[in-house]
PDB file of N, CA and C in Angstrom:
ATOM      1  N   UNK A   1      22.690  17.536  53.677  1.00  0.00           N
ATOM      2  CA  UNK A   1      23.656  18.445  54.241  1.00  0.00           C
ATOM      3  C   UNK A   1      23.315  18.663  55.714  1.00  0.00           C
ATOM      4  N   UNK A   2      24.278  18.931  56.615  1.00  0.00           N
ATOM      5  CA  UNK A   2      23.825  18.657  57.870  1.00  0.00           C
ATOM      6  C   UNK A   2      23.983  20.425  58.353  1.00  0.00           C
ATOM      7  N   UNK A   3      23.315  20.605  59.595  1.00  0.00           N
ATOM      8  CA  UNK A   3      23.091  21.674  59.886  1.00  0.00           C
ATOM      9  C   UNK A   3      23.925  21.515  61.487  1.00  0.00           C
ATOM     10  N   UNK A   4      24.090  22.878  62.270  1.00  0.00           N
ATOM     11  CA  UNK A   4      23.917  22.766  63.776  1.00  0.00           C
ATOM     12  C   UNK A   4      22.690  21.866  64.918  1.00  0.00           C
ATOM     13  N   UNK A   5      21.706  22.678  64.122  1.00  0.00           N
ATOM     14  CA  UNK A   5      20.344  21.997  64.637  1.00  0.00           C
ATOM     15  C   UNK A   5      20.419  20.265  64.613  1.00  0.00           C
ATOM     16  N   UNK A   6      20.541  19.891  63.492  1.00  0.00           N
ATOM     17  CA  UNK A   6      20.510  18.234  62.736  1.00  0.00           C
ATOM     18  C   UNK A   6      21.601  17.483  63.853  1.00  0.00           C
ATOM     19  N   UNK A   7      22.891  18.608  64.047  1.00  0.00           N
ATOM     20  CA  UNK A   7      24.159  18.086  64.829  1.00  0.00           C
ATOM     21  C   UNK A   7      23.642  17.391  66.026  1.00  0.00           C
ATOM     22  N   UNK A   8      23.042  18.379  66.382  1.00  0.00           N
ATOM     23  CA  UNK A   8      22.467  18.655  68.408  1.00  0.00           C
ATOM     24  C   UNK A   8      21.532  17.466  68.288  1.00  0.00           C
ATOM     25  N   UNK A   9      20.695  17.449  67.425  1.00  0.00           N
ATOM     26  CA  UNK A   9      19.737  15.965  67.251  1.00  0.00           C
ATOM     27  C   UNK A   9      19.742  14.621  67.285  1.00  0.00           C
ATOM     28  N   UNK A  10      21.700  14.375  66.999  1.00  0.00           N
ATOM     29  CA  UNK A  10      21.597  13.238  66.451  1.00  0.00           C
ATOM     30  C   UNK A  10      21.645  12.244  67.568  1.00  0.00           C
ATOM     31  N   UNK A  11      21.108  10.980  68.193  1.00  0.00           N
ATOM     32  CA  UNK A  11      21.077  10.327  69.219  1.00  0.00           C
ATOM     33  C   UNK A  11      22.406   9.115  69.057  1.00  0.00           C
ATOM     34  N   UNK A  12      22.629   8.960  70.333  1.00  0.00           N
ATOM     35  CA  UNK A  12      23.682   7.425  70.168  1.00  0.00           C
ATOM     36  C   UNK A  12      23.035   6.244  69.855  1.00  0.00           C
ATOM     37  N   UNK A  13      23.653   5.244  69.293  1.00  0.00           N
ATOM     38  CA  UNK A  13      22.871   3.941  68.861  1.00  0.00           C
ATOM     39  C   UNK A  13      23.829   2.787  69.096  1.00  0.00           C
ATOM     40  N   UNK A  14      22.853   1.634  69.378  1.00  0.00           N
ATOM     41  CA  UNK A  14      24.021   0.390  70.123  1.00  0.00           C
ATOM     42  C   UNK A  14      25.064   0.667  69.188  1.00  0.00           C
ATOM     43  N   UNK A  15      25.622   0.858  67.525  1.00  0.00           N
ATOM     44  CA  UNK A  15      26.559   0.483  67.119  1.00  0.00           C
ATOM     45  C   UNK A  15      26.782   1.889  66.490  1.00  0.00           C
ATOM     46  N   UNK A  16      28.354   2.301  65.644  1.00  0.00           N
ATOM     47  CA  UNK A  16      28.667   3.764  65.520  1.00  0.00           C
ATOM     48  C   UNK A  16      28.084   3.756  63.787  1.00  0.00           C
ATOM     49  N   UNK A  17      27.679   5.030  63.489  1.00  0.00           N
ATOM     50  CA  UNK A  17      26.885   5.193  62.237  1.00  0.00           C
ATOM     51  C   UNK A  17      27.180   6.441  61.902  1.00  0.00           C
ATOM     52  N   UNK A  18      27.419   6.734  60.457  1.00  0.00           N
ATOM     53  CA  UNK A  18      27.529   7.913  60.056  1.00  0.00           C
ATOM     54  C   UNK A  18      26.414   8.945  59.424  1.00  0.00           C
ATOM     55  N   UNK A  19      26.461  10.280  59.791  1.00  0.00           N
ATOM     56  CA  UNK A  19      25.708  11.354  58.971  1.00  0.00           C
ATOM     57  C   UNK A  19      26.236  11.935  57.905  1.00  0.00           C
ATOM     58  N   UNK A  20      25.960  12.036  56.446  1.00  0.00           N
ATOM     59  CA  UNK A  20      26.436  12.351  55.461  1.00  0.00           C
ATOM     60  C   UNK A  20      26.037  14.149  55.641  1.00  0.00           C
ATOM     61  N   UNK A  21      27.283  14.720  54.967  1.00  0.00           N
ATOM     62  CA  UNK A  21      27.531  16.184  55.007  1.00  0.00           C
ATOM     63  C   UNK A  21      27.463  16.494  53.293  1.00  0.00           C
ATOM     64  N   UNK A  22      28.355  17.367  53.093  1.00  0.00           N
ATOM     65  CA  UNK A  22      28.495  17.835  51.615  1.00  0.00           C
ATOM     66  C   UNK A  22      30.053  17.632  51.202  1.00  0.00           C
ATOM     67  N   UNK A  23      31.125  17.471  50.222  1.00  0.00           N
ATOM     68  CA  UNK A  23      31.927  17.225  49.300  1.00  0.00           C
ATOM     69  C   UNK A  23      32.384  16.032  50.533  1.00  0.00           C
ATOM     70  N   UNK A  24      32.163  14.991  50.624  1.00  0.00           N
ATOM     71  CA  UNK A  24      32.416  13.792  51.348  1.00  0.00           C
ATOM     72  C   UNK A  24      32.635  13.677  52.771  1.00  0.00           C
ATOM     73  N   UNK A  25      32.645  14.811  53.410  1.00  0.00           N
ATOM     74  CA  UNK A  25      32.566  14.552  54.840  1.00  0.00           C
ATOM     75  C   UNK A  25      31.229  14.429  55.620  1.00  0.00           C
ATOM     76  N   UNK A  26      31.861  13.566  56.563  1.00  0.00           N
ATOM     77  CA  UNK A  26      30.457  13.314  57.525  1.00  0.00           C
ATOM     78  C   UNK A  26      30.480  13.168  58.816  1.00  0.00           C
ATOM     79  N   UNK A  27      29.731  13.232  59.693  1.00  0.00           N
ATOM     80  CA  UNK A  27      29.507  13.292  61.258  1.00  0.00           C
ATOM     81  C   UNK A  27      29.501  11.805  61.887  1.00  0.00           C
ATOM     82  N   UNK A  28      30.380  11.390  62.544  1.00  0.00           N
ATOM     83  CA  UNK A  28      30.861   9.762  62.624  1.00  0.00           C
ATOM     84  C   UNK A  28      30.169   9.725  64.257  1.00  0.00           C
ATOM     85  N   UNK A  29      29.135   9.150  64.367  1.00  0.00           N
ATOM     86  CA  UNK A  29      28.489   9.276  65.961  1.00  0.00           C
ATOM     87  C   UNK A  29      28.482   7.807  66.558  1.00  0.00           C
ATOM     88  N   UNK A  30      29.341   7.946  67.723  1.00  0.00           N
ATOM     89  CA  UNK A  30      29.705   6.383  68.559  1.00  0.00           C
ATOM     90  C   UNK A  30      28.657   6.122  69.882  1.00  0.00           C
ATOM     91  N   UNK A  31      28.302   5.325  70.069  1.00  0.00           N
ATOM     92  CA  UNK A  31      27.735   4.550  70.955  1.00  0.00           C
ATOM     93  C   UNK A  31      27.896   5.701  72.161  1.00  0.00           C
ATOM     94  N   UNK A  32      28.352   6.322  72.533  1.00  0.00           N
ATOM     95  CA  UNK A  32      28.004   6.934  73.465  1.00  0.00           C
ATOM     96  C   UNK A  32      27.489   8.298  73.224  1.00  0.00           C
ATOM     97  N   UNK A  33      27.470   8.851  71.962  1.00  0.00           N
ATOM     98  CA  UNK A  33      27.401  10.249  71.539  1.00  0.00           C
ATOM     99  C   UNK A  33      28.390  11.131  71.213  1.00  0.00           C
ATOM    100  N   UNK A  34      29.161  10.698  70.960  1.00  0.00           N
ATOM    101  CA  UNK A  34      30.669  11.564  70.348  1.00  0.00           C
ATOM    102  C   UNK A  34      30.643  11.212  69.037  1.00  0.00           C
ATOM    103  N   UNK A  35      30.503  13.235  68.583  1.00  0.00           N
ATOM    104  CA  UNK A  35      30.179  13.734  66.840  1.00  0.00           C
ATOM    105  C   UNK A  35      31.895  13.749  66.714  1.00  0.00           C
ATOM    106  N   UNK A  36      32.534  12.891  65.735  1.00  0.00           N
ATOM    107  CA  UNK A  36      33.544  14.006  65.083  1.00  0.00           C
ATOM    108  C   UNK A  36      33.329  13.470  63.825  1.00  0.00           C
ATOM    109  N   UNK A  37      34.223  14.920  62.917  1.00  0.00           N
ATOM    110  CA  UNK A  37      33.761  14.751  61.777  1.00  0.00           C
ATOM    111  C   UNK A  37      34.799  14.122  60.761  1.00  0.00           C
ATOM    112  N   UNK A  38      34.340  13.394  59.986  1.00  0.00           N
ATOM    113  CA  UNK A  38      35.487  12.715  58.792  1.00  0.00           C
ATOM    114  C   UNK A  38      35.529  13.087  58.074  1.00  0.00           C
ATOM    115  N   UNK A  39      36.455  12.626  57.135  1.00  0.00           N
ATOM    116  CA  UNK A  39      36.692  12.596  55.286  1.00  0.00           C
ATOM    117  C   UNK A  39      37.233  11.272  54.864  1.00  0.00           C
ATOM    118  N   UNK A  40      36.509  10.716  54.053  1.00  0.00           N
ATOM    119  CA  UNK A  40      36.984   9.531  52.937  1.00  0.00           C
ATOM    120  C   UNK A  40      37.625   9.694  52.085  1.00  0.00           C
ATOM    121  N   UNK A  41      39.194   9.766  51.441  1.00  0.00           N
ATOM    122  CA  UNK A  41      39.579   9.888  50.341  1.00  0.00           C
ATOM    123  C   UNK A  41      40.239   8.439  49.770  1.00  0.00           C
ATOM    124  N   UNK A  42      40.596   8.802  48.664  1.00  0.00           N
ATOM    125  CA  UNK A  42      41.901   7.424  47.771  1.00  0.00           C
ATOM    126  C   UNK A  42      42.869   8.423  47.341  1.00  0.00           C
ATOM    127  N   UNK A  43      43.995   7.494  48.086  1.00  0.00           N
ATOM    128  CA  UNK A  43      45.407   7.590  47.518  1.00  0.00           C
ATOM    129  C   UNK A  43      46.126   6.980  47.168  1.00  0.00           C
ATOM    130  N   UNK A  44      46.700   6.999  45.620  1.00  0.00           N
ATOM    131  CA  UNK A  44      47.222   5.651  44.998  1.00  0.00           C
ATOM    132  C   UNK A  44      46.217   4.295  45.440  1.00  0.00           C
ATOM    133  N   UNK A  45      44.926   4.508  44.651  1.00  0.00           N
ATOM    134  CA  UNK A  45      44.364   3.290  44.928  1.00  0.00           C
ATOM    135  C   UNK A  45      43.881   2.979  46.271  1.00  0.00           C
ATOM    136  N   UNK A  46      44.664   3.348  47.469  1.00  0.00           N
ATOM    137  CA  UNK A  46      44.555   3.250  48.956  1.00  0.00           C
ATOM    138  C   UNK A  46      43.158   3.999  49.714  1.00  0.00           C
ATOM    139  N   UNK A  47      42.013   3.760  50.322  1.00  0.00           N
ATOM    140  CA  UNK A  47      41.061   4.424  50.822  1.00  0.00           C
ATOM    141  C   UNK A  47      41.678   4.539  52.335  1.00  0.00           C
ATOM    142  N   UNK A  48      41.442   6.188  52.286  1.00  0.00           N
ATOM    143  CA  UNK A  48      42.237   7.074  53.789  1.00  0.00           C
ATOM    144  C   UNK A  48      40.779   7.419  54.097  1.00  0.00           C
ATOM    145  N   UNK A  49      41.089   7.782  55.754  1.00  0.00           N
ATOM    146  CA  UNK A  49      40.177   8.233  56.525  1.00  0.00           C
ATOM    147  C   UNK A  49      41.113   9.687  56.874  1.00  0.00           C
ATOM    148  N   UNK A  50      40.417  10.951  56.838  1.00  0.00           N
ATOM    149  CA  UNK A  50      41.116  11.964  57.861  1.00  0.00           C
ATOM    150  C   UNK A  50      39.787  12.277  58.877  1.00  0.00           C
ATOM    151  N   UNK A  51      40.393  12.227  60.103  1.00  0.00           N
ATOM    152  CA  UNK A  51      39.347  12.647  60.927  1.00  0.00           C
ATOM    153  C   UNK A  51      39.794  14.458  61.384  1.00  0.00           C
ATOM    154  N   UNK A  52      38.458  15.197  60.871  1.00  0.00           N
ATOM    155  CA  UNK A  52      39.219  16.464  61.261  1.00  0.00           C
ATOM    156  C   UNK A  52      38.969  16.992  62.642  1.00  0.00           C
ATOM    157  N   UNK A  53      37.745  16.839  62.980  1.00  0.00           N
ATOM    158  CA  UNK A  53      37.882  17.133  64.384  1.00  0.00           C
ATOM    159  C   UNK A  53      36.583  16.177  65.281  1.00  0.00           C
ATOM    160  N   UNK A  54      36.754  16.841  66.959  1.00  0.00           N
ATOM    161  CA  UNK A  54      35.302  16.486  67.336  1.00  0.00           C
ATOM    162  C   UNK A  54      34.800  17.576  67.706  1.00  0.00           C
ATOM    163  N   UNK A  55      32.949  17.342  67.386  1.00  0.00           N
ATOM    164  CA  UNK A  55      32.112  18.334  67.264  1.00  0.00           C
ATOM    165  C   UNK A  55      31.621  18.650  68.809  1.00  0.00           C
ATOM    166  N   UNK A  56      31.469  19.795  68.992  1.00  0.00           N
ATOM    167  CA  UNK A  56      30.826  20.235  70.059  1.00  0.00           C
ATOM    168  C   UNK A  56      31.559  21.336  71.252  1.00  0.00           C
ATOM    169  N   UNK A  57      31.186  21.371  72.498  1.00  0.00           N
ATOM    170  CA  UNK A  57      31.572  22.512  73.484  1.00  0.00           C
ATOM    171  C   UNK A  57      33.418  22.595  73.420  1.00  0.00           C
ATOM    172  N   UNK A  58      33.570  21.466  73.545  1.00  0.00           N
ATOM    173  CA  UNK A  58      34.984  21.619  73.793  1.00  0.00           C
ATOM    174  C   UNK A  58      35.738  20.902  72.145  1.00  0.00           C
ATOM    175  N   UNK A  59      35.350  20.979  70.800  1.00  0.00           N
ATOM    176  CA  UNK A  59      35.521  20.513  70.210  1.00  0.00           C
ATOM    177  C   UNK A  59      35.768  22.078  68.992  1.00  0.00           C
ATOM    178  N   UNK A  60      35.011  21.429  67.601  1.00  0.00           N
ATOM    179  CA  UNK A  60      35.227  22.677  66.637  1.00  0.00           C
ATOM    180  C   UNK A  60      33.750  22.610  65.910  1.00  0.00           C
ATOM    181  N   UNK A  61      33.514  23.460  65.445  1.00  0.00           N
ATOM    182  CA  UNK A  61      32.074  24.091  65.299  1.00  0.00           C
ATOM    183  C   UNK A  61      32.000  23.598  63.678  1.00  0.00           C
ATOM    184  N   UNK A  62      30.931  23.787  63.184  1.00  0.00           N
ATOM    185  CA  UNK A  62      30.385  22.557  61.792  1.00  0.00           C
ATOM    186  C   UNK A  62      31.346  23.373  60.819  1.00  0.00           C
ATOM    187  N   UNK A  63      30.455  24.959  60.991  1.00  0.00           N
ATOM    188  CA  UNK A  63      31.725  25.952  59.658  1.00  0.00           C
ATOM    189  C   UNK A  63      33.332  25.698  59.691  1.00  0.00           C
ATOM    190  N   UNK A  64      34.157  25.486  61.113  1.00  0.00           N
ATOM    191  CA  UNK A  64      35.402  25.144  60.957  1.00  0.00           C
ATOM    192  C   UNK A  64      35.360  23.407  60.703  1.00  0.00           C
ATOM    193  N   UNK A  65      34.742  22.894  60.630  1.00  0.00           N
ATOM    194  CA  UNK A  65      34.987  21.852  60.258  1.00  0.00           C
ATOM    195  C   UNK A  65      34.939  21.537  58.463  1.00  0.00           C
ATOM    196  N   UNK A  66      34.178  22.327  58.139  1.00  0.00           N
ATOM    197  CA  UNK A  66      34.398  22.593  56.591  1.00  0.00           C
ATOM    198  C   UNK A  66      35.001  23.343  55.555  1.00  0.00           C
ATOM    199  N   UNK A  67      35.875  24.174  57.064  1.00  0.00           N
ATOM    200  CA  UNK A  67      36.899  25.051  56.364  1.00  0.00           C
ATOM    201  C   UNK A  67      38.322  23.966  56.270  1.00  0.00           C
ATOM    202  N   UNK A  68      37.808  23.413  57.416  1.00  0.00           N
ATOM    203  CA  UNK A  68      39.390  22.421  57.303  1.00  0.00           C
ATOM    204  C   UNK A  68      39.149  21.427  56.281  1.00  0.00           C
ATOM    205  N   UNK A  69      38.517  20.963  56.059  1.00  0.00           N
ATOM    206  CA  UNK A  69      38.177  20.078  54.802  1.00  0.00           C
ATOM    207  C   UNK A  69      38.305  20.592  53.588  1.00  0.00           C
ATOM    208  N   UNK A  70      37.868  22.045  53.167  1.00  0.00           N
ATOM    209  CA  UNK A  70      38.516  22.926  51.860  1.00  0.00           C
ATOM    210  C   UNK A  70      39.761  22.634  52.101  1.00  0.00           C
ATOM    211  N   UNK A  71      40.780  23.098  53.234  1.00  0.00           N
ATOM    212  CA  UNK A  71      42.608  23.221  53.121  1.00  0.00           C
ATOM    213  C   UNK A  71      42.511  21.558  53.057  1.00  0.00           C
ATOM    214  N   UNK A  72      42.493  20.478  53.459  1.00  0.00           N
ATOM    215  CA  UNK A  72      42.795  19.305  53.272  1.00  0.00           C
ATOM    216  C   UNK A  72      42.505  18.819  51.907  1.00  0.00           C
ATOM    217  N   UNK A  73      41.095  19.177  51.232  1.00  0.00           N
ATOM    218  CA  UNK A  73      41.531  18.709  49.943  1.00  0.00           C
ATOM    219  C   UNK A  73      42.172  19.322  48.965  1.00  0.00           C
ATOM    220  N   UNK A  74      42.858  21.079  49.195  1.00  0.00           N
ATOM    221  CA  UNK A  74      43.415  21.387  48.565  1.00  0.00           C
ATOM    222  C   UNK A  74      44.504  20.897  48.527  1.00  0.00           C
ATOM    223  N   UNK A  75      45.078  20.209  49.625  1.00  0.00           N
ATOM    224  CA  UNK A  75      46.903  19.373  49.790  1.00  0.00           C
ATOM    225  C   UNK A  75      46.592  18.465  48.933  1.00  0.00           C
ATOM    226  N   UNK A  76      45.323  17.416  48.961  1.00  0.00           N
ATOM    227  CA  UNK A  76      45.353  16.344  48.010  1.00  0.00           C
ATOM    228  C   UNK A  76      45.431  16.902  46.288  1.00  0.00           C
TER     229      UNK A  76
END
């Protein structure tokens, strides 16, 4: 489960890699250092990506990022 602290930690790497969170979302970090956060679902068979936000100063903070992920899987 990822924290604020864990967020601020995570470094860029030649290629983009994910941090696993809790009920399937995770912290998607690109080659230059840009956190935003995902969700993996299936629909009809189909694997979706929702990206809910990006993390940080000018972005949305870890708790709203897991509030939006409660209302998104409640639509599914």
């Amino acid at each position: 489960m990822l924290t604020d602290f864990a967020l601020r930690n995570l470094k860029p790497r030649a290629t983009p890699y994910k941090a696993a969170d809790r009920d399937g979302m995770y912290a998607a970090i690109s080659p230059k250092g840009t956190i935003s956060f995902r969700y993996d679902y299936r629909i009809n068979g189909r694997r979706e990506t929702l990206t809910i936000g990006r993390y940080g100063f000018d972005g949305i903070s870890l708790a709203e990022a897991r509030e939006k992920l409660r209302n998104a899987r409640r639509l599914l």
